[in-house]
Protein backbone atom coordinates (compact mmCIF):
# COMPACT_ATOMS: atom_id res chain seq x y z
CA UNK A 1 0.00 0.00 0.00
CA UNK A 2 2.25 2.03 0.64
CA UNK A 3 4.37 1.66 -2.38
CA UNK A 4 0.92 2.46 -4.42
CA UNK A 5 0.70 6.09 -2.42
CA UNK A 6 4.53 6.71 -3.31
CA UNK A 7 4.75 5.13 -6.94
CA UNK A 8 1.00 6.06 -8.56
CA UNK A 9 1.73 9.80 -9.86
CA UNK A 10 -0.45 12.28 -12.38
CA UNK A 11 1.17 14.27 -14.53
CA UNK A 12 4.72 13.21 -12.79
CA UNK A 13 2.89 14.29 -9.52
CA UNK A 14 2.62 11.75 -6.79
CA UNK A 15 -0.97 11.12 -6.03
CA UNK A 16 -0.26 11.93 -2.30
CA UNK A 17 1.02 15.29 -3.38
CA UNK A 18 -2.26 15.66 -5.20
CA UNK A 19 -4.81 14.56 -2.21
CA UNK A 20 -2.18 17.30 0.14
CA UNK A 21 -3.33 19.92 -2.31
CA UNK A 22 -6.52 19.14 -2.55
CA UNK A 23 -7.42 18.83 1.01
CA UNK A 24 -5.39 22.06 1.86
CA UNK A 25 -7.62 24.33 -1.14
CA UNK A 26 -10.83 22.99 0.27
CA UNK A 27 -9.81 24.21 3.76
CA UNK A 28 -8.79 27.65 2.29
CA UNK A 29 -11.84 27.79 -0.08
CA UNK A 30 -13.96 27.12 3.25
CA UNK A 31 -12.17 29.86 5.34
CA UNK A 32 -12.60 32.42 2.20
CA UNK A 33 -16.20 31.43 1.99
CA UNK A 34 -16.76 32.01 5.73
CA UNK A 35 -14.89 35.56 5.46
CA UNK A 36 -16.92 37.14 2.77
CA UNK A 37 -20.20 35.48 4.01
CA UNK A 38 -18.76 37.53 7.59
CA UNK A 39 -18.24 40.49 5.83
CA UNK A 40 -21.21 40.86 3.82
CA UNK A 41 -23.28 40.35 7.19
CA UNK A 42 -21.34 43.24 8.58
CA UNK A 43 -21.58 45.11 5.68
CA UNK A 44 -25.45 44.61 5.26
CA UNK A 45 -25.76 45.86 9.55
CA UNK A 46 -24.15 49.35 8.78
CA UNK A 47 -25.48 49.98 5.32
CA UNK A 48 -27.61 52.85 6.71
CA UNK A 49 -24.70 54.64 8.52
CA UNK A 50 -21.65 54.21 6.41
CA UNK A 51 -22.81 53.78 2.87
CA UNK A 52 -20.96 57.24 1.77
CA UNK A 53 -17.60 55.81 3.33
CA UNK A 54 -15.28 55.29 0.65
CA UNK A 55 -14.04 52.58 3.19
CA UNK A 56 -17.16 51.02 3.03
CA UNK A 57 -17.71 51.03 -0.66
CA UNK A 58 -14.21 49.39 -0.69
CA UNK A 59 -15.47 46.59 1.55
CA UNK A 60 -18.46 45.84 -0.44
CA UNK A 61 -16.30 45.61 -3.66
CA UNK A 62 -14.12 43.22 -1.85
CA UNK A 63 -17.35 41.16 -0.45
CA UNK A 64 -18.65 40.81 -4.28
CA UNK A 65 -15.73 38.47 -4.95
CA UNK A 66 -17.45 35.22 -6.66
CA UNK A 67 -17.20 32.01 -5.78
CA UNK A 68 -15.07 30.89 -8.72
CA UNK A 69 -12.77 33.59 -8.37
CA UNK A 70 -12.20 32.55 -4.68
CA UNK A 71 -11.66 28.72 -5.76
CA UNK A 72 -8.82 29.86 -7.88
CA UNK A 73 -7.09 31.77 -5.29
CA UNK A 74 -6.85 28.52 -3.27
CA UNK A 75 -5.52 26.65 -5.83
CA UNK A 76 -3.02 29.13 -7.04
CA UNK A 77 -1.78 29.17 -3.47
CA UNK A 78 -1.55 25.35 -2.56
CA UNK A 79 -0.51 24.36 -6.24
CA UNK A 80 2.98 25.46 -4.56
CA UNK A 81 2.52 22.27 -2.17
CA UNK A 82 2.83 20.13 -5.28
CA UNK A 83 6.41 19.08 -6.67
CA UNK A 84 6.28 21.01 -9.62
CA UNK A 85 8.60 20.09 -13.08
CA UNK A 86 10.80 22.76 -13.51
CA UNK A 87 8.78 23.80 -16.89
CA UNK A 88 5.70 24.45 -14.51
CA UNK A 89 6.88 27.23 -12.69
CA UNK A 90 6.40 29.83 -15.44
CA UNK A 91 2.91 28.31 -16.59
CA UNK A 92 2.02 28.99 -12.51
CA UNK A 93 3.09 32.68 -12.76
CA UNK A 94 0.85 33.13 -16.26
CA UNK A 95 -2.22 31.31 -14.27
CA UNK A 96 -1.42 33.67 -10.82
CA UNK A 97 -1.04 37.08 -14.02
CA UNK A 98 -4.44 36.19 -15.18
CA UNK A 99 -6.32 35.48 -12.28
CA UNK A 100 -4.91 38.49 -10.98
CA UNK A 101 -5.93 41.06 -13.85
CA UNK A 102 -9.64 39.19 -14.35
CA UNK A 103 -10.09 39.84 -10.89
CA UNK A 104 -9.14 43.30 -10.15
CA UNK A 105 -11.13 44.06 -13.25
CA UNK A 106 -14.32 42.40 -11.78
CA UNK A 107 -13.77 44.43 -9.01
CA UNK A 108 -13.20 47.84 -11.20
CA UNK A 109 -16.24 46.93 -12.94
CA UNK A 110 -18.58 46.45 -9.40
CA UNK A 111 -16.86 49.14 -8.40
CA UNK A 112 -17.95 51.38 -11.40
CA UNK A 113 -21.61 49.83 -10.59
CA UNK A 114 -21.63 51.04 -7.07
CA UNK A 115 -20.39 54.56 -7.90
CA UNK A 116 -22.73 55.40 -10.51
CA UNK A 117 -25.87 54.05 -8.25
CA UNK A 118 -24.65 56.38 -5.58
CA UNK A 119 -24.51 59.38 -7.88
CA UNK A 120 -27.80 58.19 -8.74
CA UNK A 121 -29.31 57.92 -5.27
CA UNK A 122 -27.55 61.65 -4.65
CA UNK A 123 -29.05 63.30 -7.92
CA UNK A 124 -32.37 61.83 -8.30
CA UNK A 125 -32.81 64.16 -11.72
CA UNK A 126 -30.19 62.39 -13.68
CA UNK A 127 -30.92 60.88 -16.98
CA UNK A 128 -30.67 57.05 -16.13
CA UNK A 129 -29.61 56.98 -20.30
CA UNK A 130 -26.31 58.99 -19.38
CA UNK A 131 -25.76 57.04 -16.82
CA UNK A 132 -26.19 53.89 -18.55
CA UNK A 133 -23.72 55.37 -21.61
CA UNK A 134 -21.17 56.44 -18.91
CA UNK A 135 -21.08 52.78 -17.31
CA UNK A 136 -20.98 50.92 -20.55
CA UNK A 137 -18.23 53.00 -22.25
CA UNK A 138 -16.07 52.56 -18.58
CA UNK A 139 -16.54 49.11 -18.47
CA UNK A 140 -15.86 48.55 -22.30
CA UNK A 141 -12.67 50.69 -21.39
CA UNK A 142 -12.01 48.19 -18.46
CA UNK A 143 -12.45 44.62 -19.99
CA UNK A 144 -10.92 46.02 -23.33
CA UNK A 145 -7.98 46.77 -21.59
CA UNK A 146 -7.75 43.96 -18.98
CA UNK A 147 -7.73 41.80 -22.05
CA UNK A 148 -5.04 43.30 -24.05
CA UNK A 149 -3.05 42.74 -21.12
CA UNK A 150 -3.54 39.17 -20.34
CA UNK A 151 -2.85 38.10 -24.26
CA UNK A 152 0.39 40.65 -23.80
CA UNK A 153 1.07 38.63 -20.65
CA UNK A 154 0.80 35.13 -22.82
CA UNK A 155 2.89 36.14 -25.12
CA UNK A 156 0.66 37.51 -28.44
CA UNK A 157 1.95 40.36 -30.17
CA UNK A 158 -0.87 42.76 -29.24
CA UNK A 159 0.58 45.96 -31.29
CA UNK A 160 -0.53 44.45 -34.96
CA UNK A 161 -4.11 43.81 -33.20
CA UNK A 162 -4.68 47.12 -31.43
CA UNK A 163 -3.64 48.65 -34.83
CA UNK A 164 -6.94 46.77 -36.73
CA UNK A 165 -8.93 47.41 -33.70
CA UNK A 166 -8.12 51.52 -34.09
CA UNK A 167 -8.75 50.64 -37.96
CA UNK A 168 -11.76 48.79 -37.44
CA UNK A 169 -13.16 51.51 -35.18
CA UNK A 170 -12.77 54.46 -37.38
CA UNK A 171 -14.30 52.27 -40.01
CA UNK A 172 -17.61 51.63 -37.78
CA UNK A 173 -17.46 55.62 -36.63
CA UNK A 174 -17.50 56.81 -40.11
CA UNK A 175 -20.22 54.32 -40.60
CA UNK A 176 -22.60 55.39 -38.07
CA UNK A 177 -21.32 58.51 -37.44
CA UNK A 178 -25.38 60.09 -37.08
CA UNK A 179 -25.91 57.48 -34.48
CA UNK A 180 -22.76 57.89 -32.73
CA UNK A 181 -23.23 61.63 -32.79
CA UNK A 182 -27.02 60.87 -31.00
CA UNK A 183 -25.29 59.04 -28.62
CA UNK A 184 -22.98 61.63 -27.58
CA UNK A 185 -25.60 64.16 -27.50
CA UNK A 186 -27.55 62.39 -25.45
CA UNK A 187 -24.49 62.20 -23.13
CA UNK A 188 -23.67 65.46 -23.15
CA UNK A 189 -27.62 66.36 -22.27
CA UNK A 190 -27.86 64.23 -19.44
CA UNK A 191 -24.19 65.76 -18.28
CA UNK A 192 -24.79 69.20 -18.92
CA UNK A 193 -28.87 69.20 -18.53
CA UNK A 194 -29.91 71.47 -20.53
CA UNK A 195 -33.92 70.60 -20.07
CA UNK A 196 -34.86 67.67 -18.25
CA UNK A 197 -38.10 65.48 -18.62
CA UNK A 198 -40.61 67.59 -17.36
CA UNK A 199 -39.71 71.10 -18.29
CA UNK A 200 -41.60 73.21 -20.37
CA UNK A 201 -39.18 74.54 -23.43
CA UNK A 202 -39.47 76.52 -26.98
CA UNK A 203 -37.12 75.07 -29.58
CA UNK A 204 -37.53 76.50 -32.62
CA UNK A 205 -41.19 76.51 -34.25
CA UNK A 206 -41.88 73.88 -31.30
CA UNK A 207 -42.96 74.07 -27.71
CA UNK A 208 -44.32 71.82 -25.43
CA UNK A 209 -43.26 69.28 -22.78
CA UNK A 210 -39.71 67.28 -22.44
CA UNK A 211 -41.45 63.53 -22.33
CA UNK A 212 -38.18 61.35 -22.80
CA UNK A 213 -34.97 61.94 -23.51
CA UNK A 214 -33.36 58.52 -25.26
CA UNK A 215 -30.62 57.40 -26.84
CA UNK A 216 -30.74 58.32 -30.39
CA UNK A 217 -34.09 61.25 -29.81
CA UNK A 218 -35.93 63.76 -27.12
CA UNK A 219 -39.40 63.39 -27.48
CA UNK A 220 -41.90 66.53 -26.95
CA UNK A 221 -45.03 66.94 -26.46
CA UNK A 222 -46.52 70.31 -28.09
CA UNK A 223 -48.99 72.30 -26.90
CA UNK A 224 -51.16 71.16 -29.61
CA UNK A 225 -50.82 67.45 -28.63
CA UNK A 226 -49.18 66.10 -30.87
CA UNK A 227 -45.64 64.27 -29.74
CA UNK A 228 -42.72 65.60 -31.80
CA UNK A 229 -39.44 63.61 -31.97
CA UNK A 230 -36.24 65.49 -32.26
CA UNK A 231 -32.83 63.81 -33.19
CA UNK A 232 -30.46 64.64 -30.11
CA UNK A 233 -27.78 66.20 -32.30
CA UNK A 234 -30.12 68.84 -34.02
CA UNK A 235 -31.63 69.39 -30.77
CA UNK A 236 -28.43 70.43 -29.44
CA UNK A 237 -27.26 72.61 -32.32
CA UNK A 238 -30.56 75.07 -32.08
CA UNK A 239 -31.00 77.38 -29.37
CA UNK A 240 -33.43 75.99 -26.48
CA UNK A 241 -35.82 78.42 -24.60
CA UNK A 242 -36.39 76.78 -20.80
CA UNK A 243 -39.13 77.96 -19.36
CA UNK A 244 -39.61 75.56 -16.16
CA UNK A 245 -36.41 77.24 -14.78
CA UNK A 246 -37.35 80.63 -15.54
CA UNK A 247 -37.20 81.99 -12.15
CA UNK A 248 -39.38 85.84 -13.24
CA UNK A 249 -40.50 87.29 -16.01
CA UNK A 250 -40.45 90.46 -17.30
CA UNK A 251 -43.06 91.72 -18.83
CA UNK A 252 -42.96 95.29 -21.17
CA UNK A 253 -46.39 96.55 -22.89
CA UNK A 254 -47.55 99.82 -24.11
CA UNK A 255 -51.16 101.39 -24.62
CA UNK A 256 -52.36 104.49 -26.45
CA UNK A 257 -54.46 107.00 -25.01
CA UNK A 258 -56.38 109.58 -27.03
CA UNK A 259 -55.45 113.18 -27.44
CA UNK A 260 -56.75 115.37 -25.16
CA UNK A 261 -55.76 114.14 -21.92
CA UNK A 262 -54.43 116.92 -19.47
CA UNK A 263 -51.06 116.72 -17.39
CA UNK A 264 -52.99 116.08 -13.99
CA UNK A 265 -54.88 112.86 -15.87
CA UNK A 266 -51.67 111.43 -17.41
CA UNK A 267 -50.08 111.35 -13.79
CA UNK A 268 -53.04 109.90 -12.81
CA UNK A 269 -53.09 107.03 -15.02
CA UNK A 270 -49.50 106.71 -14.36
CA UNK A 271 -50.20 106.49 -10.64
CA UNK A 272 -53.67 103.65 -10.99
CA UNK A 273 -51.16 101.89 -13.01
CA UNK A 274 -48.53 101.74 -10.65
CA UNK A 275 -50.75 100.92 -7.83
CA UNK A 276 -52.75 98.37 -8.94
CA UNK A 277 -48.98 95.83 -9.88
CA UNK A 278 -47.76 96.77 -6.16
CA UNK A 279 -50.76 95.42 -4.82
CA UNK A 280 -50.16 92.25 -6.61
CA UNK A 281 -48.31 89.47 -4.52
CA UNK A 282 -46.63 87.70 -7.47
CA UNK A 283 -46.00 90.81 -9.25
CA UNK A 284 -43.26 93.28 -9.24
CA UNK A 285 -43.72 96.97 -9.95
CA UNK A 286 -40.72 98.60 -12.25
CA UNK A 287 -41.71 101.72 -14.06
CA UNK A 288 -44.77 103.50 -15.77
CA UNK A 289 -44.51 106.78 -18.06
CA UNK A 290 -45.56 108.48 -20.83
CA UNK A 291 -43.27 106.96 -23.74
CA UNK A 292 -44.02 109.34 -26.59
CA UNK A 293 -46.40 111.04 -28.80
CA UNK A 294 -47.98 109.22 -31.79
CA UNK A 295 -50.34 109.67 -34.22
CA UNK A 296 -53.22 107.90 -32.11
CA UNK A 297 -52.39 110.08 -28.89
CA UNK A 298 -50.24 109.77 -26.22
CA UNK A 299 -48.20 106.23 -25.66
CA UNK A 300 -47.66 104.93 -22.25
CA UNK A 301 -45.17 102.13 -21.57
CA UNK A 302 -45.42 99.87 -18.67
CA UNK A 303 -42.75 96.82 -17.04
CA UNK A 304 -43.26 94.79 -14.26
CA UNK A 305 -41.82 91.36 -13.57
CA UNK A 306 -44.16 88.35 -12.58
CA UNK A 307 -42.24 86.49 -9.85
CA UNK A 308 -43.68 83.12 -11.09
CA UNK A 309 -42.70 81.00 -14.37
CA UNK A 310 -46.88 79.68 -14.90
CA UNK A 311 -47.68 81.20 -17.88
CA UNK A 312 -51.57 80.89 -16.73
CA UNK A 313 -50.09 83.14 -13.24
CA UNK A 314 -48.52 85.65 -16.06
CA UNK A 315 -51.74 85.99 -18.10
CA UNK A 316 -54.53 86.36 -15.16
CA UNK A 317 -51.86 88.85 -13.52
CA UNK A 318 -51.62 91.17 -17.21
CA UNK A 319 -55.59 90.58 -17.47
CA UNK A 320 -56.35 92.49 -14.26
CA UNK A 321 -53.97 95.35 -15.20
CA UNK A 322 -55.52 95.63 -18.39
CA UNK A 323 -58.69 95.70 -16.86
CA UNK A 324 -57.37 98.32 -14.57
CA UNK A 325 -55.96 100.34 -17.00
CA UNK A 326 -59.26 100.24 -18.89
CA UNK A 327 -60.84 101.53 -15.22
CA UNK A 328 -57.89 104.59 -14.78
CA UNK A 329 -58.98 105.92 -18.51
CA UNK A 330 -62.84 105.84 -18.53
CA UNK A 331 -62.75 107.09 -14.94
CA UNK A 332 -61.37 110.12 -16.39
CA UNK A 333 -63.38 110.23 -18.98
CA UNK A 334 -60.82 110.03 -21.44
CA UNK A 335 -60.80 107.27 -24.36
CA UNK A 336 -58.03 105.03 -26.12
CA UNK A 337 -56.41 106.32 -29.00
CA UNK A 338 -57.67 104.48 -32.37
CA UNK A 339 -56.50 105.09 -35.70
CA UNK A 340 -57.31 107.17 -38.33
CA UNK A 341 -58.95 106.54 -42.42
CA UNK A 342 -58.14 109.15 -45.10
CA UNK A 343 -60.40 108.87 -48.06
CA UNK A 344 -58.62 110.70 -51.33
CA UNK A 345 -61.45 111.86 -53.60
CA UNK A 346 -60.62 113.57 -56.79
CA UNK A 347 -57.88 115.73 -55.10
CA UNK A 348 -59.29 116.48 -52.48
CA UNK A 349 -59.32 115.32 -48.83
CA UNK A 350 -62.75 114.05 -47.04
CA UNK A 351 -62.66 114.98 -42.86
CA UNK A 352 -61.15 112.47 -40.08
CA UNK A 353 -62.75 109.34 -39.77
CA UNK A 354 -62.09 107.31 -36.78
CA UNK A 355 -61.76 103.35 -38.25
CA UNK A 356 -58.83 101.47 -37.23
CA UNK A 357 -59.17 98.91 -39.86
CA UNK A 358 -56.50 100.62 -42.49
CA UNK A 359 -56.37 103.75 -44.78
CA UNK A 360 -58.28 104.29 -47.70
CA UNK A 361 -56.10 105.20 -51.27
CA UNK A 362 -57.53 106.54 -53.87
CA UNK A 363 -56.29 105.35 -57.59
CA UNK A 364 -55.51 108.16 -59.38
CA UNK A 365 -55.35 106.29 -62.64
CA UNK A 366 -58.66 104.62 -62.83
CA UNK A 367 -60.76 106.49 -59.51
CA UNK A 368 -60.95 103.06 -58.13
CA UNK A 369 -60.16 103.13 -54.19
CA UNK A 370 -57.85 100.40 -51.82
CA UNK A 371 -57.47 99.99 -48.64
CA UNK A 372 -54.09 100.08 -46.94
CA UNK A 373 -54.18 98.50 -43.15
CA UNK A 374 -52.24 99.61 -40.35
């Protein structure tokens, strides 16, 4: 019997060396088992206190370690109780290179995972598409590279092959360079946030609500109902009026009063005008005068700023001063300035007609008569 345990050998290995190793990476496989299964209890007690630790992140990257990859530590450490050939050693030190780089890439890549859910859970707003682009391109970065270096490590000549892959990839950007140029406009939207979904904004002839912002388009729906899809790109290139962050707005009219008014009644106007927008809560008063004289009568010119970005706020607010202003000009029994009609009749001018629909011309040519409007 015992001449079997010394004289029976695998691979050159006696089989006694073998059962050593074996029994010895089942009692380290056990151990590492029991560690992370500690850890990850420990972990899971002080999630609620110590989840913006960088420590703790650490720990949890460390406690994602797989089963497999722990089974390969053990054997990579007792395989050095067996009586290697001398050829074996360097085959060891490839095996210990590999494991070493797929594993601290696993953990780069869980690590990339946990940091982009924590941005996540500390800006709520973020496009979950940015997000998504961000993680793929860093883990495509990560495996990419943690590749190249494990066929450098086993000896391939990896120059010739990162040359085609730089070839191949202009090839495919050229290709779909309108979908790649979505994609990075959707990247830089969800980085820089212009709009998010939810905001009210004017881009171009279109305005209405940002619905969802995707990969390739933002999709909008207009104030007439309809849903309008934009490509990301264009999106970007036009200039984008955002209304849901508009913090006040300013608001400039002017209104025409009739000749005849006296200096007293202009103040007066002035004055009702001014009034009436202080008394306002969600308004604020900036100036009221007497612009200039035109040919209707005298032109007043009014700005206040509504402190609220609801257009509906902005319209019932500029309804009642209308409605006011309409009060401050019959009360003095003055009337808004209208425009005037001219009729030209065989060279000679007919009196003042008050019309404000245009100006009637006279055709010299033929005595037929047109209307020019205002």
């Amino acid at each position: 019997m015992q001449d079997w345990w010394r004289d029976t050998a695998i691979l050159s290995i006696p089989i006694w060396n073998w059962m050593l190793m074996l029994a010895a990476t089942s009692v380290m496989l056990a151990a590492l088992l029991w560690a992370r299964g500690l850890l990850r209890r420990r972990l899971d007690r002080r999630a609620s206190d110590a989840h913006a630790s960088p420590a703790f992140l650490f720990l949890q990257v460390v406690a994602s370690t797989n089963v497999l990859a722990l089974f390969a530590l053990s054997v990579l450490v007792c395989v050095k109780l067996l009586e290697l050939p001398a050829g074996w050693s360097i085959a060891v030190a490839r095996l210990w290179f590999i494991a070493a780089v797929i594993q601290v890439a696993a953990w780069l890549n869980t690590a990339t995972g946990f940091m982009l859910q924590r941005y996540r859970d500390r800006h709520p707003t973020t496009n979950l598409v940015t997000l998504t682009l961000i993680g793929y391109a860093l883990r495509t970065v990560l495996w990419t590279v943690a590749g190249l270096a494990i066929l450098d490590n086993l000896g391939v000549n990896i120059t010739a092959f990162v040359a085609s892959l730089g070839i191949g990839g202009i090839a495919v950007a050229l290709a779909a360079q309108v979908v790649l140029g979505d994609l990075f406009a959707s990247a830089a939207i969800g980085l820089d946030k212009p709009f998010e979904v939810g905001d009210f904004v004017v881009v171009g002839n279109v305005a209405g609500t940002i619905e969802y912002v995707g990969l390739k388009t933002t999709r909008i729906r207009s104030l007439g109902g309809e849903q309008v899809v934009c490509s990301n790109t264009e999106l970007l290139k036009q200039t984008i009026q955002n209304y849901k962050r508009m913090a006040l707005r300013r608001v400039a009219f002017r209104f025409v009063v009739a000749y005849g008014a006296t200096e007293q009644q202009v103040e007066s106007i002035t004055q009702a005008v001014r009034a009436h927008i202080e008394s306002l809560e969600l308004a604020r008063f900036d100036r009221a005068h007497l612009l200039q004289f035109v040919e209707r009568g005298l032109e007043f010119e009014v700005v206040y700023y509504v402190l609220s970005a609801d257009y509906n706020v902005y319209m019932d607010m500029q309804q009642g001063i209308n409605l006011a202003i309409m009060r401050a000009v019959h009360g003095q029994a003055l009337e808004f300035g209208r425009g005037e009609m001219r009729v030209h009749r065989a060279g000679r001018i007919d009196p003042v007609a008050d019309v404000s629909a245009g100006e009637v011309l006279n055709n010299p040519r033929d005595g037929s008569q047109s209307v020019s409007g205002s």
